[in-house]
C-alpha atoms as a PDB file:
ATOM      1  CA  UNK A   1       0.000   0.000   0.000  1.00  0.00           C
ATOM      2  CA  UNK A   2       1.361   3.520  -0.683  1.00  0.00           C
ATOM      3  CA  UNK A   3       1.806   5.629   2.106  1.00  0.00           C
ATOM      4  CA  UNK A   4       0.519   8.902   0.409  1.00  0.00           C
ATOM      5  CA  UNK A   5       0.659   9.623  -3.633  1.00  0.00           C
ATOM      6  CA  UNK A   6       4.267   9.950  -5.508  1.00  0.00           C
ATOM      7  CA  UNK A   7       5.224  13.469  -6.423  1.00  0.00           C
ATOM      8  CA  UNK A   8       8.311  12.716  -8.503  1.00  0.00           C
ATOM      9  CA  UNK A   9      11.270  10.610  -8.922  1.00  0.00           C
ATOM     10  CA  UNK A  10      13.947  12.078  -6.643  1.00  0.00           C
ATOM     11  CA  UNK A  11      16.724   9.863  -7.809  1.00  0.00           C
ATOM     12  CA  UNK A  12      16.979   6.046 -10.313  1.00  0.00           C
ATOM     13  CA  UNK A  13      19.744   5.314  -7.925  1.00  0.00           C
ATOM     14  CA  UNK A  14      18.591   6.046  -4.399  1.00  0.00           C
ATOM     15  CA  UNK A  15      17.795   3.129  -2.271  1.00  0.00           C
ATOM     16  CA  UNK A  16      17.564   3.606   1.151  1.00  0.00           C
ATOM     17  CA  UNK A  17      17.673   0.436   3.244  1.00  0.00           C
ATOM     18  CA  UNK A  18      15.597   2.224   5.963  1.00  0.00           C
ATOM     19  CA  UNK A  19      11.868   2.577   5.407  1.00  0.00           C
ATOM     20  CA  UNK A  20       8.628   4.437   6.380  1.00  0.00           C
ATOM     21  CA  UNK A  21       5.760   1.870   7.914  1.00  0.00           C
ATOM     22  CA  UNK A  22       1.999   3.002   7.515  1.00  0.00           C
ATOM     23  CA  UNK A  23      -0.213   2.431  10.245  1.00  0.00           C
ATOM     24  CA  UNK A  24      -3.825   2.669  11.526  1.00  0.00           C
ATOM     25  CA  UNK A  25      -3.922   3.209  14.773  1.00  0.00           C
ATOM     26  CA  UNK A  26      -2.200   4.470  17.798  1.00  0.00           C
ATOM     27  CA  UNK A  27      -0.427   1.635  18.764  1.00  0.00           C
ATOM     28  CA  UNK A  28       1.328   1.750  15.556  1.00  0.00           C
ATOM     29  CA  UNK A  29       3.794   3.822  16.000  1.00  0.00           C
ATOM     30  CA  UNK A  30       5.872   1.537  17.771  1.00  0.00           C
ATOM     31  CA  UNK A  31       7.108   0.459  15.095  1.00  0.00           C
ATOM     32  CA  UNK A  32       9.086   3.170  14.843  1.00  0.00           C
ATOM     33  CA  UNK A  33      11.728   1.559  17.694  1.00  0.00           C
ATOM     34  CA  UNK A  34      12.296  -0.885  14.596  1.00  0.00           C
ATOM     35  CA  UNK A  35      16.063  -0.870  13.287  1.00  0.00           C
ATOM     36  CA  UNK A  36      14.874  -0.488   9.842  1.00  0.00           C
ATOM     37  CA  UNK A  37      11.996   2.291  10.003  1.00  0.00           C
ATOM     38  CA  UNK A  38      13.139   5.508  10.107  1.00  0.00           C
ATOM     39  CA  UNK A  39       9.407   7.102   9.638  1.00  0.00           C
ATOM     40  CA  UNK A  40       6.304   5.851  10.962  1.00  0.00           C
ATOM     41  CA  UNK A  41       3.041   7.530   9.563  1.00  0.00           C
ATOM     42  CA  UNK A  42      -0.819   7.366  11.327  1.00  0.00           C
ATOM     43  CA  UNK A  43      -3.125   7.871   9.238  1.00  0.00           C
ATOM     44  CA  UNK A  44      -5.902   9.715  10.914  1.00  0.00           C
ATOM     45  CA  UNK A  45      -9.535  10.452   9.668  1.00  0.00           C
ATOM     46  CA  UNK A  46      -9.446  13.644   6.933  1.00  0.00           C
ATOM     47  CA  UNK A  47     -13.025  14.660   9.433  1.00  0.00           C
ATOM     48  CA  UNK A  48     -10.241  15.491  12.667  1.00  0.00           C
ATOM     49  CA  UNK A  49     -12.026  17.769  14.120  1.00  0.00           C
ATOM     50  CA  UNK A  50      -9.617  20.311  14.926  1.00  0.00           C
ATOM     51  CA  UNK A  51     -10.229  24.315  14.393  1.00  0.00           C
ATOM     52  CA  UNK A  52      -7.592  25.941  13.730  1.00  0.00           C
ATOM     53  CA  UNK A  53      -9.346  28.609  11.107  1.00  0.00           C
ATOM     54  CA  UNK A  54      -8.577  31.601  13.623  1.00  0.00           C
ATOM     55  CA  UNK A  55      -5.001  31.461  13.320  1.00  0.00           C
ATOM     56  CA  UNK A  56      -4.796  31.372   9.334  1.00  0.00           C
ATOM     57  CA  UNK A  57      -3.622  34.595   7.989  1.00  0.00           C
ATOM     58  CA  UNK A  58      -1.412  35.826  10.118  1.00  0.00           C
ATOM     59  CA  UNK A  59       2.528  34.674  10.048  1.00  0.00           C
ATOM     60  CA  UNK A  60       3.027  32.666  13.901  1.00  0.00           C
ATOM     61  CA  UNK A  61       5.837  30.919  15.394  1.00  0.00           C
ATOM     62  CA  UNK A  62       5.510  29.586  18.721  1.00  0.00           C
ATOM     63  CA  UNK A  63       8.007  27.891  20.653  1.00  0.00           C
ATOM     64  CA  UNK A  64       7.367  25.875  24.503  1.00  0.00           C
ATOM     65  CA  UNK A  65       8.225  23.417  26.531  1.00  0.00           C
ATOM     66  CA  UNK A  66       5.988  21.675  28.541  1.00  0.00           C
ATOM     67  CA  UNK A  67       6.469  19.205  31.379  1.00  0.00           C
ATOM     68  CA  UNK A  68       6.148  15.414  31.080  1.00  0.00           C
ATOM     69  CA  UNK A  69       5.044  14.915  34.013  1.00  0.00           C
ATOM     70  CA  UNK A  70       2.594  18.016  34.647  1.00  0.00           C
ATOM     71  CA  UNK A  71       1.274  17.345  31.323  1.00  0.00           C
ATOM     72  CA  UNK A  72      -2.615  17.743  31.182  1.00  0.00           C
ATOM     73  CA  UNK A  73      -5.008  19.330  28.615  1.00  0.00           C
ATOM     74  CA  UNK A  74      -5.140  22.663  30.906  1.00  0.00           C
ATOM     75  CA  UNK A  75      -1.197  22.982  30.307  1.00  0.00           C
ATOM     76  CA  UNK A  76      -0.919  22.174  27.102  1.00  0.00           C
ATOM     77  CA  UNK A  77      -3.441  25.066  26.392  1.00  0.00           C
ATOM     78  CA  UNK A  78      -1.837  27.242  28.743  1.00  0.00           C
ATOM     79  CA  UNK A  79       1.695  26.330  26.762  1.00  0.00           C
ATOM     80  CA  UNK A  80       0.123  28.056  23.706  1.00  0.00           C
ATOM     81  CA  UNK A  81      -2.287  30.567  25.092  1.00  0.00           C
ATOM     82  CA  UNK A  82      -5.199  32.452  23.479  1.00  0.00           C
ATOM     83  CA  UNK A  83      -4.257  30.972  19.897  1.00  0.00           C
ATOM     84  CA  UNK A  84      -5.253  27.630  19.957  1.00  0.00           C
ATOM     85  CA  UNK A  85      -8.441  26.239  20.531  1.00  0.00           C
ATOM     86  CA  UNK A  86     -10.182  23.732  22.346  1.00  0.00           C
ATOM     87  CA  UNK A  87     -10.657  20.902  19.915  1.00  0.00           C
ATOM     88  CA  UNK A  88      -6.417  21.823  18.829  1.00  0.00           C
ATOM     89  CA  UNK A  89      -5.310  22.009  22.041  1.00  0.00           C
ATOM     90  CA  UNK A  90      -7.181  18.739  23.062  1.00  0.00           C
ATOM     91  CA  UNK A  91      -5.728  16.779  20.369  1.00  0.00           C
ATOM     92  CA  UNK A  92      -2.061  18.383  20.700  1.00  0.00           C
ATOM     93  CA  UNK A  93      -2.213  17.095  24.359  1.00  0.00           C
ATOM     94  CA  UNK A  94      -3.548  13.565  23.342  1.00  0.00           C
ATOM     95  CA  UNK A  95      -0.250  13.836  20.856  1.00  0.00           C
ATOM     96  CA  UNK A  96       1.581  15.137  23.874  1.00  0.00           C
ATOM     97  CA  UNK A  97       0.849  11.878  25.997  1.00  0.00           C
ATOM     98  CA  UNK A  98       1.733   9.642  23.323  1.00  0.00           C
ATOM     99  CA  UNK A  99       5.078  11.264  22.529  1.00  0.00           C
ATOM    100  CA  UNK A 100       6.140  11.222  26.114  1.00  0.00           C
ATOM    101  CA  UNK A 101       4.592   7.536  26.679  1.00  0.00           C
ATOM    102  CA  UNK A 102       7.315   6.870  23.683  1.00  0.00           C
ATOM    103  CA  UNK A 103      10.360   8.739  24.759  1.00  0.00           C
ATOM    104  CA  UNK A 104      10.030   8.929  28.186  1.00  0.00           C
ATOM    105  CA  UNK A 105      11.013  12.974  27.785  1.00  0.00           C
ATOM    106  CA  UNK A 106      11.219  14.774  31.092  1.00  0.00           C
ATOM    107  CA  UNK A 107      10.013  17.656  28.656  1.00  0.00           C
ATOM    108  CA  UNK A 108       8.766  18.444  25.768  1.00  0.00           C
ATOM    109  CA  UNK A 109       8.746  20.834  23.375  1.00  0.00           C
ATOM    110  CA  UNK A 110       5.949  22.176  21.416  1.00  0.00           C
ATOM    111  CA  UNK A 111       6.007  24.289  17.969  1.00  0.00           C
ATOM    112  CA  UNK A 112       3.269  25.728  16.199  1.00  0.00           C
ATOM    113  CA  UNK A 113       3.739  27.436  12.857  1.00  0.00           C
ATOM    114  CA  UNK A 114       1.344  28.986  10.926  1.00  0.00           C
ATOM    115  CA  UNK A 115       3.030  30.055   7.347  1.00  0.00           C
ATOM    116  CA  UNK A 116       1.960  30.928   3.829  1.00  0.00           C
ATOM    117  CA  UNK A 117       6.037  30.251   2.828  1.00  0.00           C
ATOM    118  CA  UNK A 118       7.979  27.325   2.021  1.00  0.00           C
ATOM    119  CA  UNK A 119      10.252  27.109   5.313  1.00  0.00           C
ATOM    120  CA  UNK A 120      12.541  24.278   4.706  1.00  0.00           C
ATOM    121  CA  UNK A 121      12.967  23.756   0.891  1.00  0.00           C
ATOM    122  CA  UNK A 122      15.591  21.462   1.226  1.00  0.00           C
ATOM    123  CA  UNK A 123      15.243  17.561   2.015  1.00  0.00           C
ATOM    124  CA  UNK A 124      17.229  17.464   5.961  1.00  0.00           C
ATOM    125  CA  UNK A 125      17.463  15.394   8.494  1.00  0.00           C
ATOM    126  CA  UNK A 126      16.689  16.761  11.645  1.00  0.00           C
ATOM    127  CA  UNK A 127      18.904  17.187  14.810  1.00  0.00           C
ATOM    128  CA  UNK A 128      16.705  15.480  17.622  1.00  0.00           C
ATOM    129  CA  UNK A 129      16.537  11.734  18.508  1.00  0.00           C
ATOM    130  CA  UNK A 130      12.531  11.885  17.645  1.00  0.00           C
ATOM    131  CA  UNK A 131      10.095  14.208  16.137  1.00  0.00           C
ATOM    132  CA  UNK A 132       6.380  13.753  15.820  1.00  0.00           C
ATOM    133  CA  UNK A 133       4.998  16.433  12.934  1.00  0.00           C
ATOM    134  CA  UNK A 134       0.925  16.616  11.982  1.00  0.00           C
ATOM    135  CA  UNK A 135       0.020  19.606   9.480  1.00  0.00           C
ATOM    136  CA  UNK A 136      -3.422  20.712  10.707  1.00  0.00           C
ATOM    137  CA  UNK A 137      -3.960  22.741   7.234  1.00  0.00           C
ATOM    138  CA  UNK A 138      -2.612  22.865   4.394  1.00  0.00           C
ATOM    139  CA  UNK A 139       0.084  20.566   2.666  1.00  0.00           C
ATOM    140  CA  UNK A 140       1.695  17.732   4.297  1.00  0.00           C
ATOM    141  CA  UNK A 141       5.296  17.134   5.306  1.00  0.00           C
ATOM    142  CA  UNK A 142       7.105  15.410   2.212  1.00  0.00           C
ATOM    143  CA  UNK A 143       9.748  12.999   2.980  1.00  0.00           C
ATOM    144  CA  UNK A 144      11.908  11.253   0.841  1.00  0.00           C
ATOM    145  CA  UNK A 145      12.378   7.315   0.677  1.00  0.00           C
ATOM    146  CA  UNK A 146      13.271   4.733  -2.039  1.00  0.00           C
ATOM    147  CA  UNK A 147      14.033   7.476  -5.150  1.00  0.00           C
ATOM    148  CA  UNK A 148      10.258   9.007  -4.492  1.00  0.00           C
ATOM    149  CA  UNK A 149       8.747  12.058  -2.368  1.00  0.00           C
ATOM    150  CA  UNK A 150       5.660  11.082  -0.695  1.00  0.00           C
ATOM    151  CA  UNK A 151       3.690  13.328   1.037  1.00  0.00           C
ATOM    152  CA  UNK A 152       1.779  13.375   4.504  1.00  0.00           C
ATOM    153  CA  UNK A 153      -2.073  14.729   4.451  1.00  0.00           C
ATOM    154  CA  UNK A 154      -3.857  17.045   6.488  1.00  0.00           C
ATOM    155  CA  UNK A 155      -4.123  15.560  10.445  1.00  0.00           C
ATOM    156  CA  UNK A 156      -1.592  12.487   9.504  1.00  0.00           C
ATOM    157  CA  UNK A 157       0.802  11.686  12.141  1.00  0.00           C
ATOM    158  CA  UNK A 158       4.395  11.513  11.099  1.00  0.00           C
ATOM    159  CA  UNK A 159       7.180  10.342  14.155  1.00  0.00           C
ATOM    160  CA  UNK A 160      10.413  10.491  12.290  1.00  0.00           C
ATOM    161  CA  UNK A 161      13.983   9.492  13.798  1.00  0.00           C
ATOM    162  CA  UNK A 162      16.716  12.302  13.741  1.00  0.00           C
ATOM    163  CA  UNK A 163      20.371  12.465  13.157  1.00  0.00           C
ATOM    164  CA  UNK A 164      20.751  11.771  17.575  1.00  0.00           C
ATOM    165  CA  UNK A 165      18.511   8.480  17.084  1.00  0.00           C
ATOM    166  CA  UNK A 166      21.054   6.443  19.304  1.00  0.00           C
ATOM    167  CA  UNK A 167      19.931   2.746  18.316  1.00  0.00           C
ATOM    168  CA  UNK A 168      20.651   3.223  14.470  1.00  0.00           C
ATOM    169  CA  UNK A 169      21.381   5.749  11.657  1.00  0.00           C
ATOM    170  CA  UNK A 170      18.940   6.250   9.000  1.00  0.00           C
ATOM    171  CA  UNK A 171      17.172   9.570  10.213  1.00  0.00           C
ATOM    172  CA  UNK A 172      14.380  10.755   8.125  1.00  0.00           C
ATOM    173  CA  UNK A 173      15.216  12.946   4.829  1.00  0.00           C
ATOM    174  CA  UNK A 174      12.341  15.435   4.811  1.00  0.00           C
ATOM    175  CA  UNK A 175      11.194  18.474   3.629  1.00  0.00           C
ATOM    176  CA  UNK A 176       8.318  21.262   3.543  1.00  0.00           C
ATOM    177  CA  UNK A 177       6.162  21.520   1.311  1.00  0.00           C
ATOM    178  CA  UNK A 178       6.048  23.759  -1.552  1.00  0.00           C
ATOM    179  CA  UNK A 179       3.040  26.448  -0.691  1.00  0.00           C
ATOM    180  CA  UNK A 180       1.020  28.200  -4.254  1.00  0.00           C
ATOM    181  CA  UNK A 181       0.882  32.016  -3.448  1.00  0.00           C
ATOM    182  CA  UNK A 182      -2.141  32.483  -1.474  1.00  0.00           C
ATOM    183  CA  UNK A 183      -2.221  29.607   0.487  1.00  0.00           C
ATOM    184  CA  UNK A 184      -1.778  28.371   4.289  1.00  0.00           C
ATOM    185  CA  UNK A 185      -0.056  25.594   6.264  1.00  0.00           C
ATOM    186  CA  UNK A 186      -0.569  24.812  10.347  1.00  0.00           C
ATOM    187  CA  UNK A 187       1.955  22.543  11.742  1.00  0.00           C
ATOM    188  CA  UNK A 188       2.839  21.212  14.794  1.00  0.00           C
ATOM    189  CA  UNK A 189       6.232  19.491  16.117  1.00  0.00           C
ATOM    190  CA  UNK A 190       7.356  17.554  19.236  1.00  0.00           C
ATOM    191  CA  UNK A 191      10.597  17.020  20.502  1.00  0.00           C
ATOM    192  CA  UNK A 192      11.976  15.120  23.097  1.00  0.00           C
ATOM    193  CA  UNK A 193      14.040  18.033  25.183  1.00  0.00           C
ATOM    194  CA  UNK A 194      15.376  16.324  27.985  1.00  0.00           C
ATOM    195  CA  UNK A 195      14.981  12.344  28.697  1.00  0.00           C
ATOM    196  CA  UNK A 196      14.574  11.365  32.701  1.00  0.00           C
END
């Protein structure tokens, strides 16, 4: 089964020997402490009912940390303040309690962006041992894998291993999405910031 629809052919050549695994539920993403996934993708219902149509329209970047351990809806709300709602801030801290179920963090940190640019153009690996990405609105996260660029829809759950992924090497070659003039993305990352 195809994880999401081929873009175009990266490269004849290119074959990674570490692969993405699509999965249906929750307790999917386990597979991700598999020596040969580097990317693990949920696919959620396209009817998530998250609102998140106040904060298109205006450029946002927001950066926190929450605690593992003091981690509830209420601070997870209070991490982002007046600009997310209910229904996102419910399902970032359902996100929240999965990520730190996984990595054990002592902390983690949350980042919202809400863009109408390209930020990262170029296919990178990240710098983190673990990062879980959804786009909320707008275009997915691309990644690259076997010579193609797939690409994540709206509410899909992406936990990809980074370049400090101790077990293995093979951290996740993604990208942004290209955005047409005119248009929005919402995403959301978690990293691990400090392991207990």
């Amino acid at each position: 089964m195809i994880l999401a629809h081929d873009l175009c052919l990266v490269s004849e050549t290119n074959r990674d020997p570490y692969a993405s695994q699509q999965v249906a539920d929750i307790t999917g993403l386990e597979q991700i402490f598999l020596p040969t996934v580097n990317l693990v993708v949920w696919r959620r219902p396209r009817s998530l009912p998250v609102d998140v149509a106040a904060l298109i329209g205006t450029q946002r970047r927001v950066m926190r940390v929450v605690s593992g351990s003091q981690l509830t809806p209420v601070t997870v709300r209070g991490a982002l303040g007046l600009i997310a709602s209910a229904s996102l801030s419910a399902d970032l801290y359902v996100l929240c309690d999965l990520f730190q179920t996984l990595t054990e963090a002592s902390e983690i940190g949350i980042r919202l962006e809400v863009t109408d640019r390209q930020t990262c153009p170029k296919f990178h690996t990240d710098q983190v041992s673990l990062r879980l990405m959804v786009t909320y609105y707008g275009e997915g996260t691309q990644w690259s894998e076997a010579g193609f660029v797939h690409q994540a829809a709206v509410g899909d759950v992406l936990l990809a291993k980074g370049e400090l992924w101790a077990e293995t090497g093979g951290a996740c070659v993604h990208r942004s999405p290209p955005i047409r003039p005119g248009k929005w993305r919402v995403l959301v990352t978690l990293d691990a910031v400090a392991n207990g």
